[in-house]
Protein backbone atom coordinates (compact mmCIF):
# COMPACT_ATOMS: atom_id res chain seq x y z
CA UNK A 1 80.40 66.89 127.84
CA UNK A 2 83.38 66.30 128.21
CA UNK A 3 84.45 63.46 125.54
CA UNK A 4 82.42 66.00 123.32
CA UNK A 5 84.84 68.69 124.14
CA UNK A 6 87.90 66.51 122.95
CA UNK A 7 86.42 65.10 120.02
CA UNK A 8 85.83 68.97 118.85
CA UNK A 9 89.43 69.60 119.71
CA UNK A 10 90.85 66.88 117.89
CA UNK A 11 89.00 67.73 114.72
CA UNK A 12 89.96 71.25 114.57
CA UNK A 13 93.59 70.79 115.67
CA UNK A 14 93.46 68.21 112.42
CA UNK A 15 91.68 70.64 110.45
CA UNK A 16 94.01 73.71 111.11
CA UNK A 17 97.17 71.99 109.80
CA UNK A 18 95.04 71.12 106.16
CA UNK A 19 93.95 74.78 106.28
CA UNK A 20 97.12 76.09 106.19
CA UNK A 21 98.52 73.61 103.81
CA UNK A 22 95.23 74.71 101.21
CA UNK A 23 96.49 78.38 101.90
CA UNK A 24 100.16 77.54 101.28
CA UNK A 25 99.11 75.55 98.14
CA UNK A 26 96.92 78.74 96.82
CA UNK A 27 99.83 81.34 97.43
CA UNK A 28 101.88 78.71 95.49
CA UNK A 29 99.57 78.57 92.25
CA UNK A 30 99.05 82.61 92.38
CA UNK A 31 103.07 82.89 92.44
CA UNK A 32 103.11 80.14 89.70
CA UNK A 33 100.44 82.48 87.89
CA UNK A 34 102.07 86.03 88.40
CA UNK A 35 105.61 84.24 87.07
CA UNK A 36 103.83 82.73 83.87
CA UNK A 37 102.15 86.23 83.15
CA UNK A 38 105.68 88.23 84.09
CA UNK A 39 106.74 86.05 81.11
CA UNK A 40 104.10 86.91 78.98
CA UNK A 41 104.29 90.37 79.31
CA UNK A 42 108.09 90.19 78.68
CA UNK A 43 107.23 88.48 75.19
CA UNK A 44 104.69 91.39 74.69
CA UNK A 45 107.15 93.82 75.24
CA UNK A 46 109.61 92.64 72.82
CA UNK A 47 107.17 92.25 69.92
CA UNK A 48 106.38 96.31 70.61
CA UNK A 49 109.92 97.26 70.75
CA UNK A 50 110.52 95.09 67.31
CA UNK A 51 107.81 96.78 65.96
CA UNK A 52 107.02 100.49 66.73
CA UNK A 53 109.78 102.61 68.44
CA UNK A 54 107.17 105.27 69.29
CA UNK A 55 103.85 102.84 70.78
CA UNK A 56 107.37 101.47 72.94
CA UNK A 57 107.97 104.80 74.21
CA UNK A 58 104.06 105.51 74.60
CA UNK A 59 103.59 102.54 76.83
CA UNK A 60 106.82 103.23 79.04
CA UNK A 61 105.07 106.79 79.38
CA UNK A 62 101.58 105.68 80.53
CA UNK A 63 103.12 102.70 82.56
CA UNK A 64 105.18 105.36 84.57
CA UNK A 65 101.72 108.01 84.90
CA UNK A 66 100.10 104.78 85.73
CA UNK A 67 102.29 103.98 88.67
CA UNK A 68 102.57 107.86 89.52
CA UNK A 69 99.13 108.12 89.96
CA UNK A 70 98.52 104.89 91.92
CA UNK A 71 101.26 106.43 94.41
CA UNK A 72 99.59 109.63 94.34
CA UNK A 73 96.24 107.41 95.31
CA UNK A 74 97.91 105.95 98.49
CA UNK A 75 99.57 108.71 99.04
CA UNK A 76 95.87 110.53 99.58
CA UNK A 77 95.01 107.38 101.66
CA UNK A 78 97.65 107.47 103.87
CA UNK A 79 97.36 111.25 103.90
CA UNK A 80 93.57 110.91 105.42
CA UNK A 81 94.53 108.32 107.99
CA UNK A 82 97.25 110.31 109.46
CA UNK A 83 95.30 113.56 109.40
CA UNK A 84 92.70 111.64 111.06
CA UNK A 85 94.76 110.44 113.81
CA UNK A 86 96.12 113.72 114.49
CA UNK A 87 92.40 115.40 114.83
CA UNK A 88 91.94 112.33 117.67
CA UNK A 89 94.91 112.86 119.57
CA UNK A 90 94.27 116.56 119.70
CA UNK A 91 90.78 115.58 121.02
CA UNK A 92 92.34 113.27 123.47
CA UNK A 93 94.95 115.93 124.38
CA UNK A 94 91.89 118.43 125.24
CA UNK A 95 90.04 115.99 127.26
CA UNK A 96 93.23 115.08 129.02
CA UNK A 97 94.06 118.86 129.66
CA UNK A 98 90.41 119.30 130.80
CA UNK A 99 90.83 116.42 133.22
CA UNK A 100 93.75 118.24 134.48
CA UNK A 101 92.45 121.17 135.33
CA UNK A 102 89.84 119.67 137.11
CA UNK A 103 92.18 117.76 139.44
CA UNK A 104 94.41 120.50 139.99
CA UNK A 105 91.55 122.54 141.23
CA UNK A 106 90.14 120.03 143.38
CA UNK A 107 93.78 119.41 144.55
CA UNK A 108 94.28 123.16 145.34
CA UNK A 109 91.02 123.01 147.42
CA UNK A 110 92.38 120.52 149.99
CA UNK A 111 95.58 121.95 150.21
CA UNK A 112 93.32 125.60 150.74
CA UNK A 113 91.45 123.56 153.47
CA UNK A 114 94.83 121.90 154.94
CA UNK A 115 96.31 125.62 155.38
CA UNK A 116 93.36 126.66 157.20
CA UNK A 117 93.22 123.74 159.90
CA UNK A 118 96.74 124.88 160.51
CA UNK A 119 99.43 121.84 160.13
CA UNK A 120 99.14 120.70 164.24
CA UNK A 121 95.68 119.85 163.63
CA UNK A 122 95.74 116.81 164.35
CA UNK A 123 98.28 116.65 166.92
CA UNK A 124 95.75 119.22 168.69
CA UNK A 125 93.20 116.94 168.50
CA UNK A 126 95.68 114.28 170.39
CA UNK A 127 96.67 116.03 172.79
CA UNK A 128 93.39 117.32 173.65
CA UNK A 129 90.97 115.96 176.77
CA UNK A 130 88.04 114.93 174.23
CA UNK A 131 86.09 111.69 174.50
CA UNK A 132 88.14 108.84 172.39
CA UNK A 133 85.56 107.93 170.17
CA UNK A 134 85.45 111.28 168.68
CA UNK A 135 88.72 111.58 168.28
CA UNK A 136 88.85 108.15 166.87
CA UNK A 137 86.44 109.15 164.04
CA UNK A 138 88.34 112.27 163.38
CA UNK A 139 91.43 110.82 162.92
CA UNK A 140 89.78 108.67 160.33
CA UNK A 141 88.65 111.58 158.31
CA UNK A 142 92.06 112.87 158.78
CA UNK A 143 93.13 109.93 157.17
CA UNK A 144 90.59 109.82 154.59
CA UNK A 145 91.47 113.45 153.86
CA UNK A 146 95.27 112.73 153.39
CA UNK A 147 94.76 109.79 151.21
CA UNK A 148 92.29 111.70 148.98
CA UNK A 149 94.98 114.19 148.25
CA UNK A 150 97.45 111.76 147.66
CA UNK A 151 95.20 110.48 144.71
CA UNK A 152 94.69 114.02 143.64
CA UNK A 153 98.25 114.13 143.27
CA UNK A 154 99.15 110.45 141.43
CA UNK A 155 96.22 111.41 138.88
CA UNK A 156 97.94 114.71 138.32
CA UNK A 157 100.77 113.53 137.91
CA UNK A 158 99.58 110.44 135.39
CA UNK A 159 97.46 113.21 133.18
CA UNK A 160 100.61 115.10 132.61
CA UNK A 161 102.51 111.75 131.15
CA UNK A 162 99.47 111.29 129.26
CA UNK A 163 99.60 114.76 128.21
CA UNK A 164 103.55 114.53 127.00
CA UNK A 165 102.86 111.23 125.66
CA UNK A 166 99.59 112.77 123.35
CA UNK A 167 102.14 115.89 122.69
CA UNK A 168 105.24 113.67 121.46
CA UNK A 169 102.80 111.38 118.97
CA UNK A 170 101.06 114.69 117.80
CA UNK A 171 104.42 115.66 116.93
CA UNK A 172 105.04 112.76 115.44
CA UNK A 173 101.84 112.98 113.08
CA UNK A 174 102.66 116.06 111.97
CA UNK A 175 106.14 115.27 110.87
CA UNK A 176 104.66 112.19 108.95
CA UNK A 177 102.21 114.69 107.22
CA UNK A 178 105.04 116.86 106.45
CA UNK A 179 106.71 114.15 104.97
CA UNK A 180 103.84 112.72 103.18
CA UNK A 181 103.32 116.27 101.66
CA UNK A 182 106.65 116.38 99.86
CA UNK A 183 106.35 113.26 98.70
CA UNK A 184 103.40 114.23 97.17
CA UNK A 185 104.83 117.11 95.35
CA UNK A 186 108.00 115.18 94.05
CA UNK A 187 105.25 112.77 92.65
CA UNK A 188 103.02 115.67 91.20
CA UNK A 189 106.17 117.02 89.84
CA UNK A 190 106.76 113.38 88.13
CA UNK A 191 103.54 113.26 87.12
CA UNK A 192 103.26 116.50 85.04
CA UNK A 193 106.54 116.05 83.46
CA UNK A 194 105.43 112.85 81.88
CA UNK A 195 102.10 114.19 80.72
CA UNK A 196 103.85 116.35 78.48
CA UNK A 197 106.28 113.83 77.46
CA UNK A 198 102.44 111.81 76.77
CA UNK A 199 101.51 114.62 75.04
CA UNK A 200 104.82 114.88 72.25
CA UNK A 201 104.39 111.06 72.03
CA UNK A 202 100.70 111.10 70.69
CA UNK A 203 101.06 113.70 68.54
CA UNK A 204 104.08 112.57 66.98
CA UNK A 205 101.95 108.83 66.48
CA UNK A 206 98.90 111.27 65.41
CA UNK A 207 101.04 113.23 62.71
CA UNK A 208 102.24 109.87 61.59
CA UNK A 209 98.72 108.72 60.67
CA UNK A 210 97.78 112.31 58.74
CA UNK A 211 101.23 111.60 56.82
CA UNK A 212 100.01 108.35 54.93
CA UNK A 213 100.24 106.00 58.06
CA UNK A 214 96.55 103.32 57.99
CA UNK A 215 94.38 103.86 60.65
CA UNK A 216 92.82 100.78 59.88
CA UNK A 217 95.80 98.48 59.73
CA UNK A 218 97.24 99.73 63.12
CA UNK A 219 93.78 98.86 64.53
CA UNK A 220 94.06 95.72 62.83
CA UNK A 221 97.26 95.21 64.62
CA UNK A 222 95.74 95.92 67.55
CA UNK A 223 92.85 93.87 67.21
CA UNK A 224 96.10 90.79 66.52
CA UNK A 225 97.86 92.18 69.93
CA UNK A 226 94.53 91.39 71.82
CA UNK A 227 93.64 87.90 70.49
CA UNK A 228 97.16 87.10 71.00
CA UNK A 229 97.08 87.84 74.60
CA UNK A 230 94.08 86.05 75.26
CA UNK A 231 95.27 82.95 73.74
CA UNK A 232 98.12 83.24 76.08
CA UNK A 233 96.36 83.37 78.90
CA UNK A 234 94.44 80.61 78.27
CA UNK A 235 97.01 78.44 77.81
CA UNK A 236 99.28 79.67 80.85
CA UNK A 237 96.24 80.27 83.37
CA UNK A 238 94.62 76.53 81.76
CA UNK A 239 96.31 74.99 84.92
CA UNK A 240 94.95 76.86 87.23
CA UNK A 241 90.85 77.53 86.32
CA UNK A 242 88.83 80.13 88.16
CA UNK A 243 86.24 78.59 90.57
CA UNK A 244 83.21 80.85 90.76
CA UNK A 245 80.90 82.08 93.14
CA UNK A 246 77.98 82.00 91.17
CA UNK A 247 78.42 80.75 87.23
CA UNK A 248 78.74 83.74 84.97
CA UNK A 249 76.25 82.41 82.50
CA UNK A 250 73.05 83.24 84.94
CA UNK A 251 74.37 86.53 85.62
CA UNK A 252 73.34 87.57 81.56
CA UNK A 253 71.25 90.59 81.61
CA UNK A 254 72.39 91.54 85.93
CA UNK A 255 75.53 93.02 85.47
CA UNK A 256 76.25 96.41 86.94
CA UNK A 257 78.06 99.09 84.62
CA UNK A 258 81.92 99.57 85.24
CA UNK A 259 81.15 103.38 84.96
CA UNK A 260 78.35 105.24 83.60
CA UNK A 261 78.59 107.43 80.74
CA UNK A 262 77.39 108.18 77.46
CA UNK A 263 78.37 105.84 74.95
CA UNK A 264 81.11 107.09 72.11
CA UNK A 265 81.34 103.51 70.36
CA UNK A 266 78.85 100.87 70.81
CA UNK A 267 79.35 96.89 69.94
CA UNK A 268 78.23 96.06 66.05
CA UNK A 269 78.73 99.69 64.93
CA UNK A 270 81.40 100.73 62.23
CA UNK A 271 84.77 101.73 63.19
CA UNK A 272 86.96 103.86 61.23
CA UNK A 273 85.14 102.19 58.24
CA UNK A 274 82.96 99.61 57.47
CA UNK A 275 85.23 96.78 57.73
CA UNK A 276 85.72 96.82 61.22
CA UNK A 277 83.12 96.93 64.10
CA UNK A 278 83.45 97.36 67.61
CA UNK A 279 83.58 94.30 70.15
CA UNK A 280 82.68 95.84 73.01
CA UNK A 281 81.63 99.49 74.24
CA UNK A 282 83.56 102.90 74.73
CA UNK A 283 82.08 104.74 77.43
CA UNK A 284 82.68 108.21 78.16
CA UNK A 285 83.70 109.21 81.66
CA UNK A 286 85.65 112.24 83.69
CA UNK A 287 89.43 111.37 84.57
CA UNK A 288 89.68 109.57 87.61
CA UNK A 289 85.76 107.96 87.81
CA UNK A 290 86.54 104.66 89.82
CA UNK A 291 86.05 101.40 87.00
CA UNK A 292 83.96 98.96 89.24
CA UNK A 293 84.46 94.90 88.67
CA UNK A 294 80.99 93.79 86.95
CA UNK A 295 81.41 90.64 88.74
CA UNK A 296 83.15 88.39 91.02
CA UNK A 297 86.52 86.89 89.43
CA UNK A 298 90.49 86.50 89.21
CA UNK A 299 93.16 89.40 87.21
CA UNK A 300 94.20 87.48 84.27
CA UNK A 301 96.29 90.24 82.87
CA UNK A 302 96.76 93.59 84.40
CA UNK A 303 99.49 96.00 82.32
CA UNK A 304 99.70 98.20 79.50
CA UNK A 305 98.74 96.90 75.38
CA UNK A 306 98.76 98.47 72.25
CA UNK A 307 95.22 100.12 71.04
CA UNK A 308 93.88 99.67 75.18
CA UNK A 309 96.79 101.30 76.97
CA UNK A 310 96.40 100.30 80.85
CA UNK A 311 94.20 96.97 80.45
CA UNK A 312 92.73 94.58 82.64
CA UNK A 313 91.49 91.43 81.90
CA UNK A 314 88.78 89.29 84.49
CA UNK A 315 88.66 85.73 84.40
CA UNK A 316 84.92 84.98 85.59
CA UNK A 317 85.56 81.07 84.63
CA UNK A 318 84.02 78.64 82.09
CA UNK A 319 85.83 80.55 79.69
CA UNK A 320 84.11 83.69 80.42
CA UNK A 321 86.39 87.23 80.23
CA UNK A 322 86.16 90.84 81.07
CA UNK A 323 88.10 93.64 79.95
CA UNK A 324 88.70 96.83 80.97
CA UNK A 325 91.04 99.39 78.65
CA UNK A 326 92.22 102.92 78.45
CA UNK A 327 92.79 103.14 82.19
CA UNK A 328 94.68 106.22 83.81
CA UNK A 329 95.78 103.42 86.59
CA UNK A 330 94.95 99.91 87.58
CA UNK A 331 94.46 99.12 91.53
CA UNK A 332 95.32 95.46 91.15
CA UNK A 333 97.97 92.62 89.64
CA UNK A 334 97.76 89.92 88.10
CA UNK A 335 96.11 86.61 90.57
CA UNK A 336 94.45 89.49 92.41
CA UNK A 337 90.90 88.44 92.99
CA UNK A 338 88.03 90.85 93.51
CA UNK A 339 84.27 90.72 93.96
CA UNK A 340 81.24 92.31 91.64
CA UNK A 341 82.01 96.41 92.68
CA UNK A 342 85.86 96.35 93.39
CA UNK A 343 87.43 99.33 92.34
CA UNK A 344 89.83 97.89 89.58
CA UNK A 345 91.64 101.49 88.89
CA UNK A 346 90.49 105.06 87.06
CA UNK A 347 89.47 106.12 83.66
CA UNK A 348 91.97 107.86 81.52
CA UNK A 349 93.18 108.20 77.82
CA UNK A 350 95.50 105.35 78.19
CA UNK A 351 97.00 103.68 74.68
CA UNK A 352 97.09 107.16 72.84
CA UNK A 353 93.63 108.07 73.54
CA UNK A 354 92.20 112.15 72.72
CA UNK A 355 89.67 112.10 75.51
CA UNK A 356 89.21 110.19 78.76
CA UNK A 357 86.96 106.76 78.19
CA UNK A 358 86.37 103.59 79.54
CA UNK A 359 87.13 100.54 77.08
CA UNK A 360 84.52 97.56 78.45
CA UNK A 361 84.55 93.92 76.57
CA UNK A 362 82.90 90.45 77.53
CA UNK A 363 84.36 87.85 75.66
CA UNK A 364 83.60 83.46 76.04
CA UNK A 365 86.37 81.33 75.05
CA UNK A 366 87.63 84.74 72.80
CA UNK A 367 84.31 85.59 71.01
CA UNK A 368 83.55 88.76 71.63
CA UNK A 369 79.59 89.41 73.29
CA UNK A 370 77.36 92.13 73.30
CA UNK A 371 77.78 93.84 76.25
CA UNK A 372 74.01 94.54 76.46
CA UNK A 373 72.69 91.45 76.50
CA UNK A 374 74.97 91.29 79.92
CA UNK A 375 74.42 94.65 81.55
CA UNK A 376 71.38 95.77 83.10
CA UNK A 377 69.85 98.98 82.47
């Protein structure tokens, strides 16, 4: 057994050195990968400010509520956890205090029953004419008796420095939720202040269109924004392709819905005219409904775009793409990978939106697909 034993050894202490080097190599590519995109979105940024002063100051807006909102999110997490923390320590505390009690009274009924043997008890029975062994078994229950009270007394004694210790981290807990709670109010605060700021933005971009501005050329520029992106990222993320779990090609007709919702523009149909159609789906959905992954995959692109507001973009490989618009947040960055269900943020009104919807494309190699060949019912 032995020689079996080493052998075993030796392999893994060779294996755990390659491990770590494969790790080290994949945090290098996902830096290499967040840089490349951190340039992209800086060349995205600049075309917006060269072009429209106003979509500029619309995307700094819902950027900001983005990142409001994903700190009011945490916030709410790390809100729960220290709220549940302080509901177990104030159970602990009671069981501790019950403990307590219980020694103290079994500590006051030996001390009761010391007072009434008088405290020459036991030099009585000394002293006294009585057969040996008797005494000899007394003074072992004498013994017995003193030691049990000196345990009374240490356990006392630990249950109250359990008890201050419990007190002081209560304490604690509660000045963390105190904290916590302001925070949350400065962000709140934040948060409604740039809603109206939102608000000025889109109607000053919605006033624009009534006063002889073309809907359908700043979709068209939209429509430009998006197939520009995702011929960036295919050339910056060509160097580092997505290896899948299971190829996205036999997943047609199993995907899950990122939200469900009644549908207020549906792939193939008209848009704002008949020369443009939708390429994917807008789905209707309350503020704040979680936008689920539809499959396993890596965050090409996660940031804000002109027509989608707060977009993210899923590389599934083999070319394959999903993308999620109009979000009130986004829960991950770019390299992030996530599994079929991951939250990936919130619905919202993102890129100048009137009502809260969900945006959802799938796209191979930049063709747009109909979404319901791909999505179960």
């Amino acid at each position: 057994m032995k020689p079996v034993f080493l052998l075993l050894a030796a392999a893994l202490a060779l294996a755990l050195p390659v491990q770590a080097d494969d790790r080290a190599q994949k945090e290098r590519e996902l830096e290499q990968v967040r840089q490349r995109i951190q340039k992209l979105r800086g060349t995205i940024d600049a075309d917006i400010e060269e072009r429209d002063s106003v979509t500029a100051r619309l995307r700094d807006i819902e950027r900001l509520l983005g990142s409001v909102r994903r700190n009011l999110n945490n916030l709410r997490t790390e809100r729960e956890s220290a709220e549940a923390r302080r509901r177990a320590l104030i159970e602990q505390q009671q069981e501790r205090a019950a403990e307590l009690a219980r020694e103290r009274d079994g500590l006051a009924a030996q001390l009761r029953a010391a007072y009434m043997n008088g405290r020459e008890e036991r030099l009585k029975l000394l002293l006294s004419q009585r057969d040996p062994a008797i005494i000899g078994r007394q003074s072992v229950y004498y013994r017995y008796f003193t030691e049990s009270r000196v345990a009374h007394i240490e356990r006392v004694e630990t249950h109250l420095a359990e008890l201050a210790r419990i007190e002081a981290e209560v304490a604690a807990e509660s000045a963390r939720l105190a904290e916590l709670e302001l925070r949350r109010s400065g962000e709140l605060e934040s948060l409604e202040k740039g809603r109206e700021r939102r608000r000025e933005i889109v109607a000053a971009l919605e006033q624009r269109i009534q006063q002889g501005g073309s809907q359908m050329s700043g979709l068209q520029r939209q429509e430009q924004a998006l197939i520009k992106l995702l011929e960036e990222l295919e050339r910056v993320l060509a160097e580092f392709p997505v290896q899948s779990q299971q190829p996205f090609a036999e997943l047609k007709g199993k995907l899950g819905w990122p939200v469900k919702g009644a549908l207020l523009g549906d792939f193939g149909r008209p848009r704002s005219g008949q020369s443009m159609k939708w390429n994917g789906v807008l789905i209707a959905a309350d503020r704040g409904v979680q936008v689920r992954a539809v499959a396993h995959g890596r965050v090409a692109y996660a940031d804000w775009l002109p027509g989608l507001g707060l977009l993210l973009v899923l590389e599934h490989g083999d070319g394959y793409l999903s993308l999620y618009g109009h979000n009130e947040r986004l829960d991950h960055a770019a390299g992030d990978w996530v599994d079929a269900g991951d939250v990936l943020g919130t619905v919202g009104d993102s890129g100048g939106q009137l009502q809260p919807a969900l945006y959802f494309e799938i796209r191979h190699q930049r063709t747009p697909l109909n979404p319901h060949r791909w999505l179960a019912d």
